[in-house]
C-alpha atoms as a PDB file:
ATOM      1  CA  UNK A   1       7.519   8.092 -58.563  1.00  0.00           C
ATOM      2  CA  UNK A   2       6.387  11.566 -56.884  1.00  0.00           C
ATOM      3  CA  UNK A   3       3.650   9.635 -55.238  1.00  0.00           C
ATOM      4  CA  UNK A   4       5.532   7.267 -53.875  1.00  0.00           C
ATOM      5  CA  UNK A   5       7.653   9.503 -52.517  1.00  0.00           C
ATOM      6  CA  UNK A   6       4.558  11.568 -51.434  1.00  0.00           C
ATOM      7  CA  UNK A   7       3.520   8.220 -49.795  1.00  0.00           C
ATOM      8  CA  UNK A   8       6.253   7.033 -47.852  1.00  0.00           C
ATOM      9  CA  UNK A   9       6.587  10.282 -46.621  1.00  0.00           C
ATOM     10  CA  UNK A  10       3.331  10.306 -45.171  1.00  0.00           C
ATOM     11  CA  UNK A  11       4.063   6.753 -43.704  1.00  0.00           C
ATOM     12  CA  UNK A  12       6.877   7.278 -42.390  1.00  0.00           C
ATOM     13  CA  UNK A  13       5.378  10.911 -40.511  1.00  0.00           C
ATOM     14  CA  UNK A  14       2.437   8.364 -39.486  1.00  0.00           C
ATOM     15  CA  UNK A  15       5.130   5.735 -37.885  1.00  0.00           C
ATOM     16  CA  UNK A  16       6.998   8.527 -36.063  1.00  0.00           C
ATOM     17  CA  UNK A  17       3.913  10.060 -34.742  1.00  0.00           C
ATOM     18  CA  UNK A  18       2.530   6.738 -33.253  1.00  0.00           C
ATOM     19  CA  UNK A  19       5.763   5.819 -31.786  1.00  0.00           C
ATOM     20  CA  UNK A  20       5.603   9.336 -30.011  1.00  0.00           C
ATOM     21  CA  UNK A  21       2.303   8.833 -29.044  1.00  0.00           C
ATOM     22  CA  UNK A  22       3.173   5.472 -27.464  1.00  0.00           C
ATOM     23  CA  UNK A  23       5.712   6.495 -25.231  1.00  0.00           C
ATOM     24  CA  UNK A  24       4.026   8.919 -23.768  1.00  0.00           C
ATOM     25  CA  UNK A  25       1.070   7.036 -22.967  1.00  0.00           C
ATOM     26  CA  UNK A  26       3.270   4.252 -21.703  1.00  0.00           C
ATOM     27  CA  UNK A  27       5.287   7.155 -19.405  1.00  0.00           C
ATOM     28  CA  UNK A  28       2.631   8.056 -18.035  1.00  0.00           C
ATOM     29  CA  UNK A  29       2.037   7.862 -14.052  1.00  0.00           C
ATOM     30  CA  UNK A  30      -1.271   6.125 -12.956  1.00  0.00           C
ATOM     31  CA  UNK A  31      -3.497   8.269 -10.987  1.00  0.00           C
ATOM     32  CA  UNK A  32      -4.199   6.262  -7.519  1.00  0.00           C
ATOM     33  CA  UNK A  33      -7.101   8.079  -5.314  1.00  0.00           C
ATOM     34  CA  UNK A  34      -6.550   7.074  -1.801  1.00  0.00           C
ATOM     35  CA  UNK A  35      -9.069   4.560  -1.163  1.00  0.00           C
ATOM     36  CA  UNK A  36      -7.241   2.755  -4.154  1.00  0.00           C
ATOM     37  CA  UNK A  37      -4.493   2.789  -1.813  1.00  0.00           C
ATOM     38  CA  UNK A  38      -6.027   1.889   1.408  1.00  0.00           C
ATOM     39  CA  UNK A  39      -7.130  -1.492  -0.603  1.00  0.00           C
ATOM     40  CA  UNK A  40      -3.628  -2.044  -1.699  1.00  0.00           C
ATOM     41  CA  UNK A  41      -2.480  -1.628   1.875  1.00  0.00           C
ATOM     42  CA  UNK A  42      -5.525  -4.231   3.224  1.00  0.00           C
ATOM     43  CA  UNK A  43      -4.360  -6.416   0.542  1.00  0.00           C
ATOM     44  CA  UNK A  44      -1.169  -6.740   1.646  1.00  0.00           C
ATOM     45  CA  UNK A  45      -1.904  -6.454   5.229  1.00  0.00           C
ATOM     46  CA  UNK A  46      -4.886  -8.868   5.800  1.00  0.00           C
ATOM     47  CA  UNK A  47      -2.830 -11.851   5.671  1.00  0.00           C
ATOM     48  CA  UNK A  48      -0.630 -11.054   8.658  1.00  0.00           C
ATOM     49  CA  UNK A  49      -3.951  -9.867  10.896  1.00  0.00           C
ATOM     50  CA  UNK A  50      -5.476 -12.151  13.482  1.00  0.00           C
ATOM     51  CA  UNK A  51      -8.720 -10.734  13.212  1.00  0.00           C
ATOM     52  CA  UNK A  52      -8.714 -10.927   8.844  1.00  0.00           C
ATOM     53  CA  UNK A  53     -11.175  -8.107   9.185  1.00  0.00           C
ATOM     54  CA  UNK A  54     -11.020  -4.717   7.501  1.00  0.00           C
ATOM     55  CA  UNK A  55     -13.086  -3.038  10.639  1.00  0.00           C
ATOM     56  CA  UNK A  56     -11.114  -4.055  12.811  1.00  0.00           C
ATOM     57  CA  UNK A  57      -8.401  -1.503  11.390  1.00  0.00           C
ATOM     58  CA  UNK A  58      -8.328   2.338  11.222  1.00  0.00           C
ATOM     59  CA  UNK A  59      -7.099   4.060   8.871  1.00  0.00           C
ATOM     60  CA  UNK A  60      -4.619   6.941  11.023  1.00  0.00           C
ATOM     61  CA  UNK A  61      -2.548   8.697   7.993  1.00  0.00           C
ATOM     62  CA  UNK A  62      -2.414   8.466   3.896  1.00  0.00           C
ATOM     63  CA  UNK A  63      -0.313  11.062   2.600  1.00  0.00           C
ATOM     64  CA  UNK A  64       1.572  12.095  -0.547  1.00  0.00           C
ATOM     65  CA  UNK A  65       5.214  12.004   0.013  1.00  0.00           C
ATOM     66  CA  UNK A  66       8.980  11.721  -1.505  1.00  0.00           C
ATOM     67  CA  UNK A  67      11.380   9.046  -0.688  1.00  0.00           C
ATOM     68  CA  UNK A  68      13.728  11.582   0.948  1.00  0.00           C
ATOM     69  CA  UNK A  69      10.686  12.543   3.317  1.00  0.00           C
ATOM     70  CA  UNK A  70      10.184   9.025   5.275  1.00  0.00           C
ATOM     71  CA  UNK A  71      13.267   6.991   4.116  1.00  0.00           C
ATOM     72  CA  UNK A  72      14.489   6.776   7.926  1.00  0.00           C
ATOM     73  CA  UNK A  73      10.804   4.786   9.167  1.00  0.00           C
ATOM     74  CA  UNK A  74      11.740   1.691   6.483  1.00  0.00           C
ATOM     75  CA  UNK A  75      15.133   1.056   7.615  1.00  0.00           C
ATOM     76  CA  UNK A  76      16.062  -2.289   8.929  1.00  0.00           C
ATOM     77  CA  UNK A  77      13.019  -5.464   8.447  1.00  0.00           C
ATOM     78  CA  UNK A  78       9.284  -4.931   7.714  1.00  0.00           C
ATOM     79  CA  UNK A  79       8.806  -6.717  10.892  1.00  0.00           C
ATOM     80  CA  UNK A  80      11.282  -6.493  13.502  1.00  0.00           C
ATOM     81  CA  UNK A  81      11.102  -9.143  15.899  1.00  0.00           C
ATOM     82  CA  UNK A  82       8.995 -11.595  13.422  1.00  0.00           C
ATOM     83  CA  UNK A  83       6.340 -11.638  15.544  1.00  0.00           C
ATOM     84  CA  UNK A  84       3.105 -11.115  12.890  1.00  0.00           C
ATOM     85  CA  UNK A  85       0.433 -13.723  12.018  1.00  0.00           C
ATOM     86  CA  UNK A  86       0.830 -15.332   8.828  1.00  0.00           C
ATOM     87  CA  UNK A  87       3.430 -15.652   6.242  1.00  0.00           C
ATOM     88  CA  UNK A  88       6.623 -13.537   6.305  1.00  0.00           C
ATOM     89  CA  UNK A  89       6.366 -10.614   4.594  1.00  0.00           C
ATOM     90  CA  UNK A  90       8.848  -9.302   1.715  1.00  0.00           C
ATOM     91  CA  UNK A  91      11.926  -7.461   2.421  1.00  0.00           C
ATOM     92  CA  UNK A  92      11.579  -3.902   1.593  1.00  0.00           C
ATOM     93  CA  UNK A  93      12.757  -2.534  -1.314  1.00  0.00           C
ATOM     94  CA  UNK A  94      15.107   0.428  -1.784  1.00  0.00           C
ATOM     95  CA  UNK A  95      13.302   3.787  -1.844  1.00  0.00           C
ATOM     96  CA  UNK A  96      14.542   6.433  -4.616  1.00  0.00           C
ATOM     97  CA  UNK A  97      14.576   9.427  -2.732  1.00  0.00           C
ATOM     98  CA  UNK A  98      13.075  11.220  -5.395  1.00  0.00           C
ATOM     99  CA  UNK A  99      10.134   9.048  -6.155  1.00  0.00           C
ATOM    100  CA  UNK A 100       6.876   9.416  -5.663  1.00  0.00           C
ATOM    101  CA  UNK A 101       5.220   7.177  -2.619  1.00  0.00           C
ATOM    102  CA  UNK A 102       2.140   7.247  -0.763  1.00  0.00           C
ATOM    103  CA  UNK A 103       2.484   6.684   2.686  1.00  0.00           C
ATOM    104  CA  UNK A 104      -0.038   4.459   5.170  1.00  0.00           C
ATOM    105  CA  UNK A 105      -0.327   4.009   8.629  1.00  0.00           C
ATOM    106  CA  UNK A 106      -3.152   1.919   9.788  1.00  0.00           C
ATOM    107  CA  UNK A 107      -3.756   0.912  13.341  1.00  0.00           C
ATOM    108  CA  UNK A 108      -6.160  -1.826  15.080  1.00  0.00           C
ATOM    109  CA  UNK A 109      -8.755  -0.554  16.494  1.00  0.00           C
ATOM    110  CA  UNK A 110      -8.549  -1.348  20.557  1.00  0.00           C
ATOM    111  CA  UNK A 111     -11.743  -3.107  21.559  1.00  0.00           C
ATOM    112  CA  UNK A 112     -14.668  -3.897  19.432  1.00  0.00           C
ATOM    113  CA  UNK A 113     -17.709  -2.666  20.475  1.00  0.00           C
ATOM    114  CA  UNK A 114     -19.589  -3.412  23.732  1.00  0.00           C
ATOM    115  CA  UNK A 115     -22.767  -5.773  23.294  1.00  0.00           C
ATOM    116  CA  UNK A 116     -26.127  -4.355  23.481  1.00  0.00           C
ATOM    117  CA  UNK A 117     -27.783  -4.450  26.761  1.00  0.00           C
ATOM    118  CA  UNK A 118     -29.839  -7.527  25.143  1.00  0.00           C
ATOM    119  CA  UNK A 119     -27.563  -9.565  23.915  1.00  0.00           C
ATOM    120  CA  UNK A 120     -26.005 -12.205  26.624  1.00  0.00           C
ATOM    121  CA  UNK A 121     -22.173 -11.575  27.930  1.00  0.00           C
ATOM    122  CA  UNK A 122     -20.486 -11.935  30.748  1.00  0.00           C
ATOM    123  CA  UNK A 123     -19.535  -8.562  32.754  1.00  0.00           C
ATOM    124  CA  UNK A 124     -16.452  -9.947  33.318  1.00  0.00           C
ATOM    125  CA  UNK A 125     -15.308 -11.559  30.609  1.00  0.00           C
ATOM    126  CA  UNK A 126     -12.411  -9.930  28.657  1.00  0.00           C
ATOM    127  CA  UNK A 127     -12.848  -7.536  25.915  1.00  0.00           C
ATOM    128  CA  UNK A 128     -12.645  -8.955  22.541  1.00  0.00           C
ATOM    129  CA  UNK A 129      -9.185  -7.866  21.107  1.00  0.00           C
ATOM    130  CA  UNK A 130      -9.119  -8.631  17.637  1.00  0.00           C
ATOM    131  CA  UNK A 131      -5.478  -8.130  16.821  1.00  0.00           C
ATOM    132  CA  UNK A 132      -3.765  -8.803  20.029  1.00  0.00           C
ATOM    133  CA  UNK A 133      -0.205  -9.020  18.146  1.00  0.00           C
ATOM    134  CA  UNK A 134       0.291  -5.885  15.508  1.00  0.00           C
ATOM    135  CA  UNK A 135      -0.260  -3.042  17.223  1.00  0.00           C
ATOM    136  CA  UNK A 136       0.875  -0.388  14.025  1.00  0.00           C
ATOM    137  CA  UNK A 137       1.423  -1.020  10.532  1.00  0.00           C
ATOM    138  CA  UNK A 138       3.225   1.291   7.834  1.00  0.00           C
ATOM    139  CA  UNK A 139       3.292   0.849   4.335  1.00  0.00           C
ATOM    140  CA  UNK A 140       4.965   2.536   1.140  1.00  0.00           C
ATOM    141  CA  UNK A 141       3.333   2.767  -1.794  1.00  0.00           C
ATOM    142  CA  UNK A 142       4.786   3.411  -5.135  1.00  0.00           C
ATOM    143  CA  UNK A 143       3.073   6.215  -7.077  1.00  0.00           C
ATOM    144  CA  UNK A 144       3.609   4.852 -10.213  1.00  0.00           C
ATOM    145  CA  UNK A 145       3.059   1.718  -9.967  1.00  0.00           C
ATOM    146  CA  UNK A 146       0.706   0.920  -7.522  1.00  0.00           C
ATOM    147  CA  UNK A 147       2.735  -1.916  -5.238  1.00  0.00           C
ATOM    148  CA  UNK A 148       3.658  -1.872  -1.801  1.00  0.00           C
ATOM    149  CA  UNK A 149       7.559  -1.062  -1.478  1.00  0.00           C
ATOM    150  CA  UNK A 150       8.057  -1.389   2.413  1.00  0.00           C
ATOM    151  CA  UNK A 151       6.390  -2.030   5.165  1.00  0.00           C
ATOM    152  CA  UNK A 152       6.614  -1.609   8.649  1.00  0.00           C
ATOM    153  CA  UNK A 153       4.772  -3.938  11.048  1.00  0.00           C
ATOM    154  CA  UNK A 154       5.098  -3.611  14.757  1.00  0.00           C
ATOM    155  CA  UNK A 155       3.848  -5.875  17.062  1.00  0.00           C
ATOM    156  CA  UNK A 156       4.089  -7.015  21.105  1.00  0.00           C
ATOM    157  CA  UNK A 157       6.192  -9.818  21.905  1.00  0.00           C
ATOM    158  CA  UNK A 158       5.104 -11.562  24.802  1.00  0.00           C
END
């Protein structure tokens, strides 16, 4: 009977242990590097681009921040004026103001590159523009669980 008890004891110490152990693995925050984030951003960018290319966009900011600090830039639609290529974007989601967010601007870069003296253009023909709509896009991501939670797309309505 003593080493049953002895037993189910230790079982029961072995349960309670695990079950710790699992909740704090499962509480745990993932670790996102920023390049990790910069490919979240594309991902969820890409489809409203003209161009569809990565080059053509520069990254300008990705920074660690709190809800509370950037709050006011997500207020209102992620694209005011619906004027983006593609399919219409989600509708923000509330920040916590205590959370944990990385932060992403991106902007297109102007003109693409002139052609070498040996390739054939035309002096005057217009500069290739490859996103001649969104001219700035912001994006939220969450900390902790790696998904976009707002956006900000601004583009040029002609």
């Amino acid at each position: 009977m003593e080493s049953v008890n002895k037993s189910l004891s230790r079982f029961i110490i072995a349960v309670v242990g695990l079950t710790l152990a699992l909740i704090a693995c499962s509480t745990k925050t993932a670790v996102l590097g920023k390049q990790q984030v910069v490919d979240i951003v594309w991902r969820a960018l890409e489809p409203n681009t003209s161009s569809h290319t990565q080059a053509a966009w520069e990254v300008v900011r990705v920074q660690s921040v709190t809800g509370q600090d950037i709050q006011d830039l997500f207020k209102g639609p992620p694209v005011p004026g619906s004027c983006v290529p593609g399919p219409t974007p989600p509708e923000n989601a509330p920040l916590a103001l205590d959370s944990a967010y990385w932060y992403v601007q991106m902007r297109p870069r102007q003109v693409t590159p002139r052609p070498q003296p040996t390739e054939q253009y035309s002096p005057t023909a217009p500069p290739d523009v490859p996103e001649p709509f969104v001219y700035e896009a912001r994006f939220i991501v969450d900390a902790r669980a790696g998904r976009i939670a707002a956006r900000k797309l601004m583009c040029v309505i002609y």
